[in-house]
Protein backbone atom coordinates (compact mmCIF):
# COMPACT_ATOMS: atom_id res chain seq x y z
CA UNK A 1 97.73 84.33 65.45
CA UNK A 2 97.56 87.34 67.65
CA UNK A 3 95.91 86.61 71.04
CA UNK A 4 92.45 89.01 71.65
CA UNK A 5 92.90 91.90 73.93
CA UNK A 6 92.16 90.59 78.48
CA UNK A 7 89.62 93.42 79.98
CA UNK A 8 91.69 94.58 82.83
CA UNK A 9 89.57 96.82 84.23
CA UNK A 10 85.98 98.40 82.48
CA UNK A 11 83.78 101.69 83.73
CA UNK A 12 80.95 104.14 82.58
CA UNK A 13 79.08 107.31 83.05
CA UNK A 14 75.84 107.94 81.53
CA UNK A 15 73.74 110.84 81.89
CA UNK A 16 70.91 109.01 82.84
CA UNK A 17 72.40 107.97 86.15
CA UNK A 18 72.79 111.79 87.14
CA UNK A 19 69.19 112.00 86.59
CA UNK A 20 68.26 109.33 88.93
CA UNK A 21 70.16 110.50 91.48
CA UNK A 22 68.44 114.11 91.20
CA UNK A 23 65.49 112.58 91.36
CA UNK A 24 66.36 110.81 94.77
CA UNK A 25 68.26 113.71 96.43
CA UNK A 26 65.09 115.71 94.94
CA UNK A 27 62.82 113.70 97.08
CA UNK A 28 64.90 113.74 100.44
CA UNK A 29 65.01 116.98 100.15
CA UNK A 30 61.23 117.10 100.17
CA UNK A 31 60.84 114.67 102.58
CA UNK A 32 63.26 116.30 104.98
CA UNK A 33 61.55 119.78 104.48
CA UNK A 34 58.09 118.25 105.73
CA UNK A 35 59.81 116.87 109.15
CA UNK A 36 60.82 121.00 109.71
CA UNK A 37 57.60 121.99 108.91
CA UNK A 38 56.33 119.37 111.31
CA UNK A 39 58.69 120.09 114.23
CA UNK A 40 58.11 123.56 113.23
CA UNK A 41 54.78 123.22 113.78
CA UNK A 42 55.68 120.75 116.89
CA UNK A 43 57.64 123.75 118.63
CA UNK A 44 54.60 126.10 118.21
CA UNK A 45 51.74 123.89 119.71
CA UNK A 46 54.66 123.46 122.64
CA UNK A 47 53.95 119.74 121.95
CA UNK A 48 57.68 118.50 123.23
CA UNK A 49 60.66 119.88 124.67
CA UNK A 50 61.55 123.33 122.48
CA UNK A 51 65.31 122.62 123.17
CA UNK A 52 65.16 119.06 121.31
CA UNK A 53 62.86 120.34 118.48
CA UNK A 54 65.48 123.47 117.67
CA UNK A 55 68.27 120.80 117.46
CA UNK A 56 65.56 118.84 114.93
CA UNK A 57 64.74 121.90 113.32
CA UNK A 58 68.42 122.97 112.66
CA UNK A 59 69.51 119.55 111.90
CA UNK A 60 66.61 119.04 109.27
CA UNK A 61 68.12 122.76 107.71
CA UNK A 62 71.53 121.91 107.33
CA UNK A 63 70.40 118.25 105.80
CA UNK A 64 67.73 119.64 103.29
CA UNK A 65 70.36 122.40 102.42
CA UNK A 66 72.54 119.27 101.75
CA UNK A 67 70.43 117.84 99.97
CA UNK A 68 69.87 120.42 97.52
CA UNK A 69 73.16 121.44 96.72
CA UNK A 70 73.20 117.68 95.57
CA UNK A 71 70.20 117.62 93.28
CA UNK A 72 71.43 120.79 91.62
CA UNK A 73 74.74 119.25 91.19
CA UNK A 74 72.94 116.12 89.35
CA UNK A 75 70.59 117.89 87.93
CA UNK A 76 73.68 120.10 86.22
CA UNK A 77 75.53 116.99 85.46
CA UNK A 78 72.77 115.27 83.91
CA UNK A 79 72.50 118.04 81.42
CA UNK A 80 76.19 118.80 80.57
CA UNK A 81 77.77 116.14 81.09
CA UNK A 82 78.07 113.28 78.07
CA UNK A 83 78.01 109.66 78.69
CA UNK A 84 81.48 108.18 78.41
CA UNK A 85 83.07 104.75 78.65
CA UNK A 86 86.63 103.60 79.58
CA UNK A 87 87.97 99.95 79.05
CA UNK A 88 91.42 99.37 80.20
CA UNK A 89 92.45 95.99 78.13
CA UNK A 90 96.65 94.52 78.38
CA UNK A 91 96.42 95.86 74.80
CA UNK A 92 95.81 99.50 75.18
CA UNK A 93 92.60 101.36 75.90
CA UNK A 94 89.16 101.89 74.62
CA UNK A 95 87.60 105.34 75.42
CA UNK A 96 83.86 106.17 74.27
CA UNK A 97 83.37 109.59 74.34
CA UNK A 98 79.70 110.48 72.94
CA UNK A 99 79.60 107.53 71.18
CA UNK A 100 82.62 108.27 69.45
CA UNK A 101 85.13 105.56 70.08
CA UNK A 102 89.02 105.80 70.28
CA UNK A 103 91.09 103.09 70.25
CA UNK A 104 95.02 102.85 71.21
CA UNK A 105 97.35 100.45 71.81
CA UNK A 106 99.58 101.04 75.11
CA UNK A 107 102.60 101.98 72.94
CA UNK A 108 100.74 105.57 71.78
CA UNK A 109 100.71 106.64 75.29
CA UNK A 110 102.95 109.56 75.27
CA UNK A 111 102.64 110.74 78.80
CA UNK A 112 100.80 109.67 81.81
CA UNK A 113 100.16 111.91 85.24
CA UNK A 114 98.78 109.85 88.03
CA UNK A 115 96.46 112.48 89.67
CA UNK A 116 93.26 111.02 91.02
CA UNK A 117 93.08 110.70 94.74
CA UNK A 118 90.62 111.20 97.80
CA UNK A 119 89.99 110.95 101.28
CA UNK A 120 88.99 106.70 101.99
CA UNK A 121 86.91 105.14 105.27
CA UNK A 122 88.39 101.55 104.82
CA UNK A 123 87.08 100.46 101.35
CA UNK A 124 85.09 103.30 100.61
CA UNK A 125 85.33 106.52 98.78
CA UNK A 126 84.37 109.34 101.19
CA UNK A 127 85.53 112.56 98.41
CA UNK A 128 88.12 111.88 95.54
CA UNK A 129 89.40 114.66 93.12
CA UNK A 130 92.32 115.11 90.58
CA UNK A 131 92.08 112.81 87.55
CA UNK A 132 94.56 110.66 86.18
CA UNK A 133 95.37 111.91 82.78
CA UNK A 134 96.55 109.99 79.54
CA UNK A 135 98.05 111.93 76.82
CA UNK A 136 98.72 110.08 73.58
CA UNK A 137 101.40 110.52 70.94
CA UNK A 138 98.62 112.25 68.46
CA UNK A 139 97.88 114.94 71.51
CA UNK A 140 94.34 113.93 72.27
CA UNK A 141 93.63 113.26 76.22
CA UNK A 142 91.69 111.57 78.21
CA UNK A 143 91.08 111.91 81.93
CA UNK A 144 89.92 109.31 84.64
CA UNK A 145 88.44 110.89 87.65
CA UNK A 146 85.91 110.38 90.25
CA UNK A 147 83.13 110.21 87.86
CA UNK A 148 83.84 106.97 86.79
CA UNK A 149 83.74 105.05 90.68
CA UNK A 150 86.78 104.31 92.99
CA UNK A 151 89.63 105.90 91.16
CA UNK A 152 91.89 103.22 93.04
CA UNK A 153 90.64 100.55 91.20
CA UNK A 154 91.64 101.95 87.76
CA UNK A 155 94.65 103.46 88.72
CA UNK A 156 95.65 100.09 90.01
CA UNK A 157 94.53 98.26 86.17
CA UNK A 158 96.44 101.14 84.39
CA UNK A 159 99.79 101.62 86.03
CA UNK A 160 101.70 98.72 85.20
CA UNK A 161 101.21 99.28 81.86
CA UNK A 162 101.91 103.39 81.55
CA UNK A 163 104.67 102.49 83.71
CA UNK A 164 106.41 100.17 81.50
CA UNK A 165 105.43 102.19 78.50
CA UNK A 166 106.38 105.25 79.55
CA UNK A 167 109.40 103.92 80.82
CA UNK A 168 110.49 102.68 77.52
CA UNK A 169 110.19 105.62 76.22
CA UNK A 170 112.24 107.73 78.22
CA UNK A 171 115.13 105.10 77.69
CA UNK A 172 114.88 105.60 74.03
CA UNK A 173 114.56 109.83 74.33
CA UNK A 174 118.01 109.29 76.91
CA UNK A 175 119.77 106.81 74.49
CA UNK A 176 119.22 109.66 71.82
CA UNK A 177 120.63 112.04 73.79
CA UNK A 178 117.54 114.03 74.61
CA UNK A 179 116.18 115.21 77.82
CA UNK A 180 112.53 114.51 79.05
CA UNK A 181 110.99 117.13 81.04
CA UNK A 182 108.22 115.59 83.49
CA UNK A 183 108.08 118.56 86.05
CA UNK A 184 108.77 122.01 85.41
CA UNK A 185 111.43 121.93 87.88
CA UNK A 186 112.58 118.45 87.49
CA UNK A 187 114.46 117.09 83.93
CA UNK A 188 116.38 113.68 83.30
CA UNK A 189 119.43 113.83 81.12
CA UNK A 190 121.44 111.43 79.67
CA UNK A 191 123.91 111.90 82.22
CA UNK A 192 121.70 112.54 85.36
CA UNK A 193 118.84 114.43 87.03
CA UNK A 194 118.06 118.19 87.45
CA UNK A 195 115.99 118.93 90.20
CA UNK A 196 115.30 122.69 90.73
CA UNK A 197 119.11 124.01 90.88
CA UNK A 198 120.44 120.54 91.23
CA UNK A 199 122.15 118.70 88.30
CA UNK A 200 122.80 115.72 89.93
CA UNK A 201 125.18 112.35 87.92
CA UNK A 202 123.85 109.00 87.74
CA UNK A 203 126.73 108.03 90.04
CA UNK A 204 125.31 110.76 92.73
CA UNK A 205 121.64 110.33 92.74
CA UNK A 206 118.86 108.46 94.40
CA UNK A 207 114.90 108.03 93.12
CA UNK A 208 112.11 106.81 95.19
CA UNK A 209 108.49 107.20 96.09
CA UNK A 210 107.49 108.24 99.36
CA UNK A 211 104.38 108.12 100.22
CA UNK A 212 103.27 110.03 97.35
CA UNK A 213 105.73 112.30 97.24
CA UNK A 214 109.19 111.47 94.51
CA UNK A 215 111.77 112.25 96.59
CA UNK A 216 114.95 113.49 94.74
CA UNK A 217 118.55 112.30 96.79
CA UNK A 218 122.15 113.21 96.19
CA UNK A 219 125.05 111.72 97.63
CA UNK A 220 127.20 113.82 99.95
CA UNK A 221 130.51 113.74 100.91
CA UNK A 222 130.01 111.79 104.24
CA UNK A 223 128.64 109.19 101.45
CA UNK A 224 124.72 109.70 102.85
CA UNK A 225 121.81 110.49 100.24
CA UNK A 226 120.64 114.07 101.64
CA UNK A 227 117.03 115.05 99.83
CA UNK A 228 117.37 118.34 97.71
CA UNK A 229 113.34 117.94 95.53
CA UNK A 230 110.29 116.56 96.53
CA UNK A 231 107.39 116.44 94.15
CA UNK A 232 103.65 115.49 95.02
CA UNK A 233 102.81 112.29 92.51
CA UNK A 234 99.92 114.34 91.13
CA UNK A 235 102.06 117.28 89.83
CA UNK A 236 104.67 114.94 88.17
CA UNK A 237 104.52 113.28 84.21
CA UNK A 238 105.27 109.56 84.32
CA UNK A 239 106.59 108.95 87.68
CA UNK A 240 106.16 105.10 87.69
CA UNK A 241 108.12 105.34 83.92
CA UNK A 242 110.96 107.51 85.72
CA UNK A 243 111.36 105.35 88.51
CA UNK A 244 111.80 101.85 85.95
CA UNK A 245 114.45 103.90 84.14
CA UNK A 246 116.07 105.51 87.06
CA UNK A 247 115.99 101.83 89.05
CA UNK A 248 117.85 100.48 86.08
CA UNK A 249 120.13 103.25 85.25
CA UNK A 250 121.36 103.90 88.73
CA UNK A 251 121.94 100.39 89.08
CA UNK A 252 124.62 100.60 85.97
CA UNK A 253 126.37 103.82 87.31
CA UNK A 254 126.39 102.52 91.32
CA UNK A 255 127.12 98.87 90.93
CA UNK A 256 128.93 98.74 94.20
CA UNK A 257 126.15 100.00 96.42
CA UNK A 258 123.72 97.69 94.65
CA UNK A 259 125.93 94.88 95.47
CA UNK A 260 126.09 95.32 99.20
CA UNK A 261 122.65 95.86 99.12
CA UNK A 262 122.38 92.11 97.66
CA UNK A 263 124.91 90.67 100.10
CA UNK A 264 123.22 92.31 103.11
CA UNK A 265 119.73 90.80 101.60
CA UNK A 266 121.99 87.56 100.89
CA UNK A 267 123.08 87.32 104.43
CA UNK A 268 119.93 88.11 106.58
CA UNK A 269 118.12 85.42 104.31
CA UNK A 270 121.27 83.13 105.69
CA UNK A 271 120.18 84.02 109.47
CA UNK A 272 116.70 83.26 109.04
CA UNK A 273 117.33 79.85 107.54
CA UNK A 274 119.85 78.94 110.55
């Protein structure tokens, strides 16, 4: 007996919420245009210092203008855009899209580009863009963006699984002898990387995340790792699925520098005991 599908991570966006929130920002807006016709009316009976009812007056312009913008945005969304649903499950996904519903399990995920991001104050969202877009082995895609909340949070439910998935796959494409593109300037072969005019051997080349940047290292002859690509996260196909494979396949063609790495780790462990 199969065990049912664990909601990892669930999120909508309906129409109707766009609405509302024209309606509010609709309202500010006229609230904040009364408090500049009453300074404005303040400032000509003399009634209080002109200097602090200009600053009033120009703060209550920039806000209404504000303001605006915002309702037109919502009031735009809320007639173009179509509600749509996205449930993340240790299965696959389930994405509603005008009540049409798709279903896939994690192994039809062809390609995944990690792409959402923002600017954050602590725990909060102060402007995200980009979307994080899945691409499944029938072509059809879906993309996860701002519109659906904190894109952290989703990112965070789908990664370990495109990850893995995507990781798989580009084992099985390299064990078959065929390359897998994931940046127009960066290609995995069977028997290493190319990265812009790089081609780089297994034995010769290092793959890690930093930052957000992938950062793309060959060995040189003083036996250092010198950097010759670095690609943003957001312009790159299944970076968390290249890093699994690369992790594991460097591992196989550098055994020696993997095992000082464990006795080093081995021996400060050691030292903190004593």
């Amino acid at each position: 007996m199969s065990e049912k599908p664990r909601l990892i991570y669930g999120a909508s966006v309906r129409r109707k919420r766009y609405f509302v929130r024209f309606l509010r920002a609709l309202f500010l807006t006229v609230v904040v245009a009364g408090a500049y016709i009453a300074l404005n009316e303040a400032s000509r009976r003399a009634l209080a210092d002109p200097l602090l009812l200009n600053i009033g007056q120009l703060v209550a312009v920039v806000l209404a203008g504000m303001l605006a913008v915002r309702a037109l945005y919502n009031l735009v969304m809320a007639l173009v855009r179509r509600s749509e649903t996205v449930r993340i499950y240790d299965k696959g996904i389930v994405w509603t899209k005008a009540g049409v519903q798709h279903k896939y399990a994690w192994h039809q995920l062809e390609t995944y580009r990690e792409g959402a991001r923002g600017l954050y104050f602590a725990r909060w969202p102060v402007l995200q863009w980009g979307a994080n877009v899945f691409t499944m082995t029938d072509g059809v895609q879906f993309r996860y963006n701002h519109r659906f909340g904190d894109t952290r949070t989703g990112t965070q439910a789908a990664r370990r699984y495109a990850d893995y998935v995507t990781g798989v796959r580009m084992g099985r494409a390299l064990r078959a002898q065929r390359p897998v593109q994931l940046h127009p300037r960066l290609t995995i072969y069977p028997t290493g990387i190319e990265s812009g005019k790089h081609e780089i051997h297994w034995s010769e080349v290092d793959v890690r995340m930093q930052g957000n940047r992938l950062e793309i290292r060959r060995l040189d002859t003083k036996g250092r790792f010198k950097t010759v690509g670095r690609y943003p996260r957001h312009k790159v196909d299944n970076v968390g699925g290249l890093i699994e494979v690369a992790s594991a396949t460097i591992a196989n063609y550098q055994p020696e520098r993997f095992r000082q790495a464990a006795t080093a780790a081995s021996h400060g462990q050691l030292r903190a005991r004593v």
